[in-house]
C-alpha atoms as a PDB file:
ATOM      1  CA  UNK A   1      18.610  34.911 -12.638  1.00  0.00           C
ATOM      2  CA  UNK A   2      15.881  32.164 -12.393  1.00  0.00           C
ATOM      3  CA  UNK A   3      15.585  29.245 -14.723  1.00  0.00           C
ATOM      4  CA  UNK A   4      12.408  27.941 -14.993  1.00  0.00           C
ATOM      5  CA  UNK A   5      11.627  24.473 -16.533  1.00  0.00           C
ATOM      6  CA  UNK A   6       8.855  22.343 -17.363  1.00  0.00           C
ATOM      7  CA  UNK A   7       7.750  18.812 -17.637  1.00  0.00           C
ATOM      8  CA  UNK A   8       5.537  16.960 -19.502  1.00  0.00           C
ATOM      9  CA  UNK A   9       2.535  16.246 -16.905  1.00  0.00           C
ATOM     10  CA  UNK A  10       3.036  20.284 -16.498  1.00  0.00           C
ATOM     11  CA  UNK A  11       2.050  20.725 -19.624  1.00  0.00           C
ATOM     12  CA  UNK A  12      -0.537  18.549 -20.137  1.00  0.00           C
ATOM     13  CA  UNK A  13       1.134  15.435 -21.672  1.00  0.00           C
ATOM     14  CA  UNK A  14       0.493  17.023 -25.342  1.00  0.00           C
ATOM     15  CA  UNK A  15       1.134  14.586 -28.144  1.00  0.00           C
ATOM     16  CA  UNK A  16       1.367  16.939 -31.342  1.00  0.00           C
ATOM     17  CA  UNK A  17       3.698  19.796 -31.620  1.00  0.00           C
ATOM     18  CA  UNK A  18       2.448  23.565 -31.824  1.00  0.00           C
ATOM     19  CA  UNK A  19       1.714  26.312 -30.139  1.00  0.00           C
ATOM     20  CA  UNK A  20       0.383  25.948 -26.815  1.00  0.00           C
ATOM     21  CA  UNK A  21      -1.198  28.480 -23.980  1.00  0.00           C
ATOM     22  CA  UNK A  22      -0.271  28.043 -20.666  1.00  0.00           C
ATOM     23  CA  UNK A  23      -0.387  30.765 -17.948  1.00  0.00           C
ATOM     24  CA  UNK A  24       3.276  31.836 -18.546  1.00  0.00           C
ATOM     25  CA  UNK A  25       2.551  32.784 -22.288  1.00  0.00           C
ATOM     26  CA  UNK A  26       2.281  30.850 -25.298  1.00  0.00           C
ATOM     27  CA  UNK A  27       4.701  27.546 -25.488  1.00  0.00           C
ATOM     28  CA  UNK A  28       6.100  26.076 -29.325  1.00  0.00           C
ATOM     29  CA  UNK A  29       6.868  22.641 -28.877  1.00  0.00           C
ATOM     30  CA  UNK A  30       8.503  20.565 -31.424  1.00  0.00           C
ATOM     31  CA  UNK A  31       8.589  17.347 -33.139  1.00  0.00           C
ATOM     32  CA  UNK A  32      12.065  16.884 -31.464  1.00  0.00           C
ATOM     33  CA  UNK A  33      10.801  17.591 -28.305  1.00  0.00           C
ATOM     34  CA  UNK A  34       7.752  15.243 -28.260  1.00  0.00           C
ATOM     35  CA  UNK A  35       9.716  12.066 -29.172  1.00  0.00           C
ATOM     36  CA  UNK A  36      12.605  13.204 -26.130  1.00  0.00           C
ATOM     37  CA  UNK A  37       9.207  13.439 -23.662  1.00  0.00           C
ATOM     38  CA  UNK A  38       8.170  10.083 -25.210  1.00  0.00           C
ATOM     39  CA  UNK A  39      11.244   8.505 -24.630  1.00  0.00           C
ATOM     40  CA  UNK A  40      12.110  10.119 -21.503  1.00  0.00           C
ATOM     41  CA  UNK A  41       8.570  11.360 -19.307  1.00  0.00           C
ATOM     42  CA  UNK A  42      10.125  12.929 -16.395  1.00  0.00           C
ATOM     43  CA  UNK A  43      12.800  14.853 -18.571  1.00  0.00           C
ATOM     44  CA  UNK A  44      12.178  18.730 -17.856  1.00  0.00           C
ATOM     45  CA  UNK A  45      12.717  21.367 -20.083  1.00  0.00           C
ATOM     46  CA  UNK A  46      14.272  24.751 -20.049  1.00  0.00           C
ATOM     47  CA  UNK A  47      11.786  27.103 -21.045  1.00  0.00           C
ATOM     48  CA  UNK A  48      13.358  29.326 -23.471  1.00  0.00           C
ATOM     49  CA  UNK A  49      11.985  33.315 -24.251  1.00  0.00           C
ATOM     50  CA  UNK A  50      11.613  34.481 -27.850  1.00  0.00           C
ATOM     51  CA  UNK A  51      10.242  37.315 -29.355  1.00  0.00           C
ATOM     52  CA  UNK A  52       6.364  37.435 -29.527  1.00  0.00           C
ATOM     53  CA  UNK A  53       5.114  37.719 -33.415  1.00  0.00           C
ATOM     54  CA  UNK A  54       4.640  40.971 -34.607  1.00  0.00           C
ATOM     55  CA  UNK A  55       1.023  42.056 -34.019  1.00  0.00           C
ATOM     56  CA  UNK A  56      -1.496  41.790 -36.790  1.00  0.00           C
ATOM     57  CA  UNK A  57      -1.956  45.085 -39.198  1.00  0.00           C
ATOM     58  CA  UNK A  58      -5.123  46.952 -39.148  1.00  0.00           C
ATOM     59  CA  UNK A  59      -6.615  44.862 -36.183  1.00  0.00           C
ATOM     60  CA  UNK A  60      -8.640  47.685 -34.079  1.00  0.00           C
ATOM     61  CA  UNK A  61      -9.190  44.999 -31.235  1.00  0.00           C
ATOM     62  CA  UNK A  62      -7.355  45.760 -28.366  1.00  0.00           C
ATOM     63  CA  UNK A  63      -4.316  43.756 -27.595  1.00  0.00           C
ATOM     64  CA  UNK A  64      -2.832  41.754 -24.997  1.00  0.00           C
ATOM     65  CA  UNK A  65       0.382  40.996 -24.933  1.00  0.00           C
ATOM     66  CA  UNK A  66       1.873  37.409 -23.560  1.00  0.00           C
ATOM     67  CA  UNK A  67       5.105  36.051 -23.862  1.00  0.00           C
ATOM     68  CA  UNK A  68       6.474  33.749 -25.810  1.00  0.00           C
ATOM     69  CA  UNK A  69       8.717  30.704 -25.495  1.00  0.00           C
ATOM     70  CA  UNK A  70      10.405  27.435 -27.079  1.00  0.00           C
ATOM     71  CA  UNK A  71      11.969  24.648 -25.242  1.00  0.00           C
ATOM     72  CA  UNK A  72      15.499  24.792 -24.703  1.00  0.00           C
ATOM     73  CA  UNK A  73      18.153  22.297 -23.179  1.00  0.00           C
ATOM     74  CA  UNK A  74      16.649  19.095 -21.366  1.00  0.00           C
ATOM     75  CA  UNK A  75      17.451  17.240 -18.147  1.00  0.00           C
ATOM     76  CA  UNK A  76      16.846  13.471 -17.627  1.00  0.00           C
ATOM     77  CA  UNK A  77      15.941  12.501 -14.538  1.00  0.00           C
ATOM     78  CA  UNK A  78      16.661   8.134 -14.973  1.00  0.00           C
ATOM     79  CA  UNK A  79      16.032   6.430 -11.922  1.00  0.00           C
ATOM     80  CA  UNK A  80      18.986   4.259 -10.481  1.00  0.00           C
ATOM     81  CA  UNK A  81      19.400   1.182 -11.693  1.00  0.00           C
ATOM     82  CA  UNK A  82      17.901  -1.896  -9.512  1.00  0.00           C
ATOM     83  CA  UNK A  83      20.479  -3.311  -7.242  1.00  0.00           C
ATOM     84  CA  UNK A  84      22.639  -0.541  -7.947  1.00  0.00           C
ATOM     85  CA  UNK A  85      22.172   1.104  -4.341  1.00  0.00           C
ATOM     86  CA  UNK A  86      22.916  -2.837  -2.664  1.00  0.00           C
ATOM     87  CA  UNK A  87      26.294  -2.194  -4.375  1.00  0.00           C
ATOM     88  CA  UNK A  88      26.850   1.431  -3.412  1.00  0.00           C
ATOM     89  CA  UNK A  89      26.012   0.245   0.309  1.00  0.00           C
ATOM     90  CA  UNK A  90      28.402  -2.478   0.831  1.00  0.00           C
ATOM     91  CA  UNK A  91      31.075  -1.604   3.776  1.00  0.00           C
ATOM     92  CA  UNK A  92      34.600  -1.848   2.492  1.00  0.00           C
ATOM     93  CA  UNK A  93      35.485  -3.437   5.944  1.00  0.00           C
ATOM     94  CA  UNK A  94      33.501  -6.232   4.574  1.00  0.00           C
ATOM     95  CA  UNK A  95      35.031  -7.104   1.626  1.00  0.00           C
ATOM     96  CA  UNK A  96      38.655  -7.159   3.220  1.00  0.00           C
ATOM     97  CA  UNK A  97      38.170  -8.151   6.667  1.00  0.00           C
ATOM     98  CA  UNK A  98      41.091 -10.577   7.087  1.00  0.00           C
ATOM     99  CA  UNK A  99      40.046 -13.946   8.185  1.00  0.00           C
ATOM    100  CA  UNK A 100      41.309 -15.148  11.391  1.00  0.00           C
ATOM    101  CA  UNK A 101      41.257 -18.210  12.248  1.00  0.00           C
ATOM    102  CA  UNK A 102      42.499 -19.974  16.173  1.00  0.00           C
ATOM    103  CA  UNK A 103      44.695 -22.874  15.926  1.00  0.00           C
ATOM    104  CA  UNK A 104      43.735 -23.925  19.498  1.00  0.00           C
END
């Protein structure tokens, strides 16, 4: 089973929640989403399927049907702290290297 996700620039950096087209189907996003995207950009989203709306009554138009979907659970993606890796990459054998000194 494939999970597929989305990001922000993926779907076109919206700014007000809705319903959205895309070429998967028809996207709702939130309120709650928008200010996670705004807070986080590169967060991605699990797209989430729901049931399409029921179709309209009396319409004689032929149909298409597209799926529908909601955002689901997020994932951050923070960059590393500055310095951080510097840290990470320091040999042990460095810190506690005894010291030897010559008493010639």
């Amino acid at each position: 089973m494939s999970v597929n996700k989305v990001n922000w620039k993926q779907v076109g950096h919206v700014n007000e929640p809705g319903r959205y087209m895309f070429r998967f189907g028809w996207l709702t996003i939130r309120p709650e989403d928008l200010v996670i995207w705004m807070q986080f950009p590169d967060a991605s989203f699990t797209l989430v399927q729901t049931a399409a709306p029921p179709l309209a009554a009396g319409n004689d138009d032929p149909t298409v049907e597209t799926e529908e979907f909601h955002l689901g659970a997020f994932e951050l993606h923070v960059a590393p702290e500055p310095g951080l890796q510097d840290v990470q990459n320091i040999r042990l054998s460095d810190e506690v290297a005894p010291r030897v000194q010559s008493s010639v």
